[in-house]
N, C-alpha and C. Protein backbone atom coordinates (compact mmCIF):
# COMPACT_ATOMS: atom_id res chain seq x y z
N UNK A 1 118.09 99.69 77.45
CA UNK A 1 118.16 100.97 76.81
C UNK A 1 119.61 101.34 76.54
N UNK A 2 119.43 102.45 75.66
CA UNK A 2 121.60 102.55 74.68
C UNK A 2 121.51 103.75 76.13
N UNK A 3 123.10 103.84 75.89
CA UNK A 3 123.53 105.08 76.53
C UNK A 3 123.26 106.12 75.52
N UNK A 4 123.22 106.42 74.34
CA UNK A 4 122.18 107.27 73.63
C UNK A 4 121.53 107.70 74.08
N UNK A 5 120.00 107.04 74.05
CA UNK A 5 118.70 107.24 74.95
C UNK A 5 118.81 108.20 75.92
N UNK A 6 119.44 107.27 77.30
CA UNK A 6 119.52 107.46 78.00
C UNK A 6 120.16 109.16 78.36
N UNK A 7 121.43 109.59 77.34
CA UNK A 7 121.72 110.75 77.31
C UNK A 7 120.92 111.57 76.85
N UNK A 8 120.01 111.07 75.98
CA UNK A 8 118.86 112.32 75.09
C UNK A 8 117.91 112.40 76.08
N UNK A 9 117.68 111.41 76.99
CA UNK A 9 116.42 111.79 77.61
C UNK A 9 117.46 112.58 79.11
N UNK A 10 117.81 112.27 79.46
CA UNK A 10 119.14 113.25 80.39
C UNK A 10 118.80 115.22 79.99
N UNK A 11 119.31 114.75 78.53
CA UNK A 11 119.44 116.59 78.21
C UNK A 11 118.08 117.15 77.82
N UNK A 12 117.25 116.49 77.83
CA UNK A 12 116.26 116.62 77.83
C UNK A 12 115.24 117.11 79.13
N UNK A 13 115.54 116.70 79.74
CA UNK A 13 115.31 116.76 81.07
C UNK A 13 116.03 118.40 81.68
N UNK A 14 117.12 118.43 81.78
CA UNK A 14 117.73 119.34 82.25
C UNK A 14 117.69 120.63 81.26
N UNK A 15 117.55 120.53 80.06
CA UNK A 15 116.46 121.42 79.26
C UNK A 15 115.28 122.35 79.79
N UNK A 16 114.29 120.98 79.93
CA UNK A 16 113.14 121.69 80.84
C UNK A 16 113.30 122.20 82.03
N UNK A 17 113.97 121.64 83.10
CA UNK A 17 114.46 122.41 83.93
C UNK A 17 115.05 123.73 83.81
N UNK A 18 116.34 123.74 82.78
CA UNK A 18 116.46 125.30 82.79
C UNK A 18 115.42 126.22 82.31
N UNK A 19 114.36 125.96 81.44
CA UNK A 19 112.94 126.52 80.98
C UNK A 19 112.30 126.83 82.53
N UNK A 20 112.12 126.17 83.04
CA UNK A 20 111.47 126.26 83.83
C UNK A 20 112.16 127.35 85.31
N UNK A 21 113.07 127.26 85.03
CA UNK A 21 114.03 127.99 86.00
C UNK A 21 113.66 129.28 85.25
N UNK A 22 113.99 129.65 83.97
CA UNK A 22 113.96 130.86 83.15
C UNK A 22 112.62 131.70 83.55
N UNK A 23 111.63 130.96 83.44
CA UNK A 23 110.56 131.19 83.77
C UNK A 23 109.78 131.89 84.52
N UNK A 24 110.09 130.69 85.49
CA UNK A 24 110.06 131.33 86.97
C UNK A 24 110.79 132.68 87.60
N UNK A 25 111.66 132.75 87.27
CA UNK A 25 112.74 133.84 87.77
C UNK A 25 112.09 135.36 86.76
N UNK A 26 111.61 134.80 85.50
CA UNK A 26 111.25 136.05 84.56
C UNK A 26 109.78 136.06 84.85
N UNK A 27 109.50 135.44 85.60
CA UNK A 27 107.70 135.72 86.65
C UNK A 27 108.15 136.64 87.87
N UNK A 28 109.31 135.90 88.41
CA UNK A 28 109.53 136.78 89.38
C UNK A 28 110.25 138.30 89.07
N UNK A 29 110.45 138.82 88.13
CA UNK A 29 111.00 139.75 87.84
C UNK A 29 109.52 140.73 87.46
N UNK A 30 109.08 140.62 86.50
CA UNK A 30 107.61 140.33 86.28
C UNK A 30 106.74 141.30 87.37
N UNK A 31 106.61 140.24 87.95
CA UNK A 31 105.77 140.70 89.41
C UNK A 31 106.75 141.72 90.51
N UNK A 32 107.99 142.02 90.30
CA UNK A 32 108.15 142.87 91.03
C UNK A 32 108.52 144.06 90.72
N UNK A 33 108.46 144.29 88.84
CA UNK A 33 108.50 145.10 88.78
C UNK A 33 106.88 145.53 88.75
N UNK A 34 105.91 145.46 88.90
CA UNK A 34 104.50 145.53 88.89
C UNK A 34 103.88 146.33 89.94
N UNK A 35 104.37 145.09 90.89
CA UNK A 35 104.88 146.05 92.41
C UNK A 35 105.64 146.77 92.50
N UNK A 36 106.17 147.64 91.58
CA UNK A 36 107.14 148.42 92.16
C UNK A 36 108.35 148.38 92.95
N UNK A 37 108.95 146.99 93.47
CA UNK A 37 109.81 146.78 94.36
C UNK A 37 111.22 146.92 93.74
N UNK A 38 111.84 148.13 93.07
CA UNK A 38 113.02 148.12 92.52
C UNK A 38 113.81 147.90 92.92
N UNK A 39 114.27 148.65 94.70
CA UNK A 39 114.89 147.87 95.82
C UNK A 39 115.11 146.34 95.67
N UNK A 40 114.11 145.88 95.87
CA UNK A 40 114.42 144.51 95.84
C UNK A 40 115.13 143.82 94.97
N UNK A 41 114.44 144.61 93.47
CA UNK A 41 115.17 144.05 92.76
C UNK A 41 116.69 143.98 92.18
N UNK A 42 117.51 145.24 92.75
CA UNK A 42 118.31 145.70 92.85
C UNK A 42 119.14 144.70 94.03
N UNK A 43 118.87 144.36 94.83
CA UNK A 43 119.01 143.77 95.82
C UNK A 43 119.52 142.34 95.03
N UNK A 44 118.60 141.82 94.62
CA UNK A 44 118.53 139.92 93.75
C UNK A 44 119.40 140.50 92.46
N UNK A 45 119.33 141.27 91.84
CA UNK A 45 120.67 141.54 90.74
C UNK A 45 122.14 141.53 91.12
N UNK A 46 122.11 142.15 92.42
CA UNK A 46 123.26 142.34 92.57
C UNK A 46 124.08 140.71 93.64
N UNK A 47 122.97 140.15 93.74
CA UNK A 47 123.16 138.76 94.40
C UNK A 47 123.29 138.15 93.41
N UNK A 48 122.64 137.93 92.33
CA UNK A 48 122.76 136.92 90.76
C UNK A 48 124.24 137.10 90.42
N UNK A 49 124.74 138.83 90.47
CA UNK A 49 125.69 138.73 90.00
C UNK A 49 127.19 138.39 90.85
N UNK A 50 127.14 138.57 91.97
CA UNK A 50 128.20 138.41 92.94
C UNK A 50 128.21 136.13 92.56
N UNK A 51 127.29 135.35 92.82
CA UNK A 51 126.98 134.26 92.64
C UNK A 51 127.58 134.07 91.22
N UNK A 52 127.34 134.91 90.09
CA UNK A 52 128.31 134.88 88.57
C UNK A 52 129.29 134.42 88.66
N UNK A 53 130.02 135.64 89.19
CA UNK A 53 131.31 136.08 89.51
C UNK A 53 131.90 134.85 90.41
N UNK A 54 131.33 134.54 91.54
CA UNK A 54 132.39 133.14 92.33
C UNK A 54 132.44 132.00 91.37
N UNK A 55 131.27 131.68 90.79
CA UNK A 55 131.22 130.45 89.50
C UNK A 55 132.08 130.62 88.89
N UNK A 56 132.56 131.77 88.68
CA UNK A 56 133.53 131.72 87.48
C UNK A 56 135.02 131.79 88.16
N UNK A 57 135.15 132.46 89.08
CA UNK A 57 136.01 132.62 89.83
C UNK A 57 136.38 130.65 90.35
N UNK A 58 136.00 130.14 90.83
CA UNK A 58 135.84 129.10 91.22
C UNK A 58 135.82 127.85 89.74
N UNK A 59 135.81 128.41 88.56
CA UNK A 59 136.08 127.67 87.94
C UNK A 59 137.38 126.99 87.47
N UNK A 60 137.48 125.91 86.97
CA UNK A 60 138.99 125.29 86.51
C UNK A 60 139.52 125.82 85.38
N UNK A 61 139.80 126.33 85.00
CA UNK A 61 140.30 126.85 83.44
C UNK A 61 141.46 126.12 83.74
N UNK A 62 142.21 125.26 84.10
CA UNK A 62 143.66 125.10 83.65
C UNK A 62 144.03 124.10 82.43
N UNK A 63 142.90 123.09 83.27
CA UNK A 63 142.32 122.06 81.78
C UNK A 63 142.44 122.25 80.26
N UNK A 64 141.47 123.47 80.10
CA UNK A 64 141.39 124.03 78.68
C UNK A 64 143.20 124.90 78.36
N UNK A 65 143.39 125.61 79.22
CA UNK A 65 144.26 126.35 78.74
C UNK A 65 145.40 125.07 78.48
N UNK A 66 146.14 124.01 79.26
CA UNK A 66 146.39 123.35 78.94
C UNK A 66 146.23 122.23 77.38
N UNK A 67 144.69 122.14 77.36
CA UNK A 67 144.71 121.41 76.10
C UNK A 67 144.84 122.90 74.69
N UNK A 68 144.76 123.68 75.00
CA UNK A 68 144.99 125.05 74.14
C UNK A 68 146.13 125.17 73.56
N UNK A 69 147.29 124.73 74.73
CA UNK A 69 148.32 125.12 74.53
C UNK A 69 149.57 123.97 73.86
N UNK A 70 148.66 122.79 74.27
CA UNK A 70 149.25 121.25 73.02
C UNK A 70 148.83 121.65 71.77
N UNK A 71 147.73 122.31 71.50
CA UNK A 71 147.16 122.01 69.71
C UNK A 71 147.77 122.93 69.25
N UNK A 72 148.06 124.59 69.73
CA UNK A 72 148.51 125.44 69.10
C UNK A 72 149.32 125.91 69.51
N UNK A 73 150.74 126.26 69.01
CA UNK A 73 151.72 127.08 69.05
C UNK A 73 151.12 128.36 69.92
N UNK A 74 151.94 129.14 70.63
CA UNK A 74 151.81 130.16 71.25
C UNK A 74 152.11 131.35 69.96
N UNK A 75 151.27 132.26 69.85
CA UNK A 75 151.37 133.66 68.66
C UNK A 75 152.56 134.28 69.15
N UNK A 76 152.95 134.58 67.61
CA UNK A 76 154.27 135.24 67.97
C UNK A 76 153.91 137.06 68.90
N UNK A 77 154.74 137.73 69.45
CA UNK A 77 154.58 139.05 70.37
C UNK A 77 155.32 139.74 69.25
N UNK A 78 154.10 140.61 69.11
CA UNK A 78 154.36 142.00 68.20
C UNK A 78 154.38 142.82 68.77
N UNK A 79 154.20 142.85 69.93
CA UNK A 79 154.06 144.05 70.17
C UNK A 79 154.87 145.64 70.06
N UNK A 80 156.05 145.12 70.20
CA UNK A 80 157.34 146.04 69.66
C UNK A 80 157.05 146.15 68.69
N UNK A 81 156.55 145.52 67.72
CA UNK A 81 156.90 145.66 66.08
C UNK A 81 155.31 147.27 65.96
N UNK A 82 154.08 146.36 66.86
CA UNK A 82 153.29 147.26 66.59
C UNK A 82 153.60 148.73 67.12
N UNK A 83 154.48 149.14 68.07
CA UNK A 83 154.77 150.24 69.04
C UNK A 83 155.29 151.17 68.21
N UNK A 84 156.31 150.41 67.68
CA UNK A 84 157.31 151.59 66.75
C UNK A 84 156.85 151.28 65.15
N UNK A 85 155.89 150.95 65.09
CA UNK A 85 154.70 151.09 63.81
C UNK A 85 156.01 149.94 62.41
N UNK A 86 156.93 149.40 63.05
CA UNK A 86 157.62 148.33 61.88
C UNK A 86 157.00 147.68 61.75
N UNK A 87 157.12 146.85 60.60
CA UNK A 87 156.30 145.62 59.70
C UNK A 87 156.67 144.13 60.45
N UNK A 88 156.12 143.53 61.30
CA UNK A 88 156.63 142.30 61.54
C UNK A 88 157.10 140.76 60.39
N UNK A 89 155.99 141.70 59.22
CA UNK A 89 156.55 140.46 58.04
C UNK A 89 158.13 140.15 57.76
N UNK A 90 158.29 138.87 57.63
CA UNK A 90 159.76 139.05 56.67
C UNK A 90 159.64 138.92 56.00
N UNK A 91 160.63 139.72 54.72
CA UNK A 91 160.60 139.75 53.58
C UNK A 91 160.53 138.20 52.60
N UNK A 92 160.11 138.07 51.75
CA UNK A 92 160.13 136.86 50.88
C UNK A 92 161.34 135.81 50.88
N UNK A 93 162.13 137.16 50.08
CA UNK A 93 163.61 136.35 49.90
C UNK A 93 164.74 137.11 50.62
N UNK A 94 165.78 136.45 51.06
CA UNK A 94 166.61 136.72 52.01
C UNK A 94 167.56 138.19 51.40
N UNK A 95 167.19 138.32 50.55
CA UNK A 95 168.40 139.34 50.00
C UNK A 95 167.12 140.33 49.21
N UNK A 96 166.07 139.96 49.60
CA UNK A 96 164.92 141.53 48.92
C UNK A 96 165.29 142.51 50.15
N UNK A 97 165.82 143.67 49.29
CA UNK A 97 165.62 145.24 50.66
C UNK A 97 164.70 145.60 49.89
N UNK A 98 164.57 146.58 50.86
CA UNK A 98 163.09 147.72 50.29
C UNK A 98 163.50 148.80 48.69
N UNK A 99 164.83 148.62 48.76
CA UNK A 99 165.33 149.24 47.66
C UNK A 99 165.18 148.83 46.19
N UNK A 100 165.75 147.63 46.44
CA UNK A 100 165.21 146.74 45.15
C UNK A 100 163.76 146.49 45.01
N UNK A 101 163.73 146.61 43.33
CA UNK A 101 162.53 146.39 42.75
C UNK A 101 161.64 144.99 42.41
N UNK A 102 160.84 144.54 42.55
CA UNK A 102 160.48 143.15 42.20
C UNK A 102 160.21 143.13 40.59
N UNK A 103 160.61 141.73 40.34
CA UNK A 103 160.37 141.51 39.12
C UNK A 103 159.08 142.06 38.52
N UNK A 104 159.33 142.51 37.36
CA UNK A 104 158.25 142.31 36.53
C UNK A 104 157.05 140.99 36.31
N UNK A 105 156.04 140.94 36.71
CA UNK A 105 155.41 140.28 36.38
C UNK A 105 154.99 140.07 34.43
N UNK A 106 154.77 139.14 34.36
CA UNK A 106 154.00 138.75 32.94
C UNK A 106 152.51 139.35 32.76
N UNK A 107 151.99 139.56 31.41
CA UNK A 107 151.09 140.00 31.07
C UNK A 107 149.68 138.53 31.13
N UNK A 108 148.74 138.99 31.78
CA UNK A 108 147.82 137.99 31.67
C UNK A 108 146.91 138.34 29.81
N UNK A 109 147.16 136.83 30.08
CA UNK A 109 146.05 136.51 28.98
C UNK A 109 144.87 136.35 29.00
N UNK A 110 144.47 137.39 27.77
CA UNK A 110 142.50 137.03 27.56
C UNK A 110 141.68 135.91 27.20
């Protein structure tokens, strides 16, 4: 068998599993709100989410930010420019002020 295969039937697999996880958990939600057990459920929300939170906490980001930071230049900081409301553009040409007028353009043709 290809390593193809073998990967389609892989994600395939772990597919149904998360279905089945979804499921289950939205049965169990289901049934307790039925029963009435808001407590409880309040209880398992606030456990789902603390369990979020360390996953992510506990995750590697340095990897990505690393390969982030080979492909693209770092953005230039406007922030001064945005504070005191100046234009961060530079002008076109080195000697346009705001005083001078730009050329006249040409008339388009019909």
């Amino acid at each position: 068998m290809s390593r193809r295969a073998a990967t389609r039937q892989g994600r395939r697999s772990r597919r149904l599993v998360t279905f089945l996880w979804v499921a289950g958990v939205s049965a169990l939600v289901i049934v307790l709100l039925w029963l009435e057990q808001t407590a409880l459920l309040y209880v398992l929300a606030t456990f789902g989410l603390t369990a979020l939170l360390v996953i992510v906490a506990s995750s590697d980001l340095s990897g990505a930010r690393k390969a982030l930071a080979e492909a693209t230049p770092p953005p230039a900081d406007d922030a001064a420019a945005i504070g005191t409301g100046i234009s961060s553009a530079m002008p076109a040409t080195p000697s346009a002020s705001p005083r001078t007028r730009p050329a006249p353009r040409a008339a388009k043709r019909r």
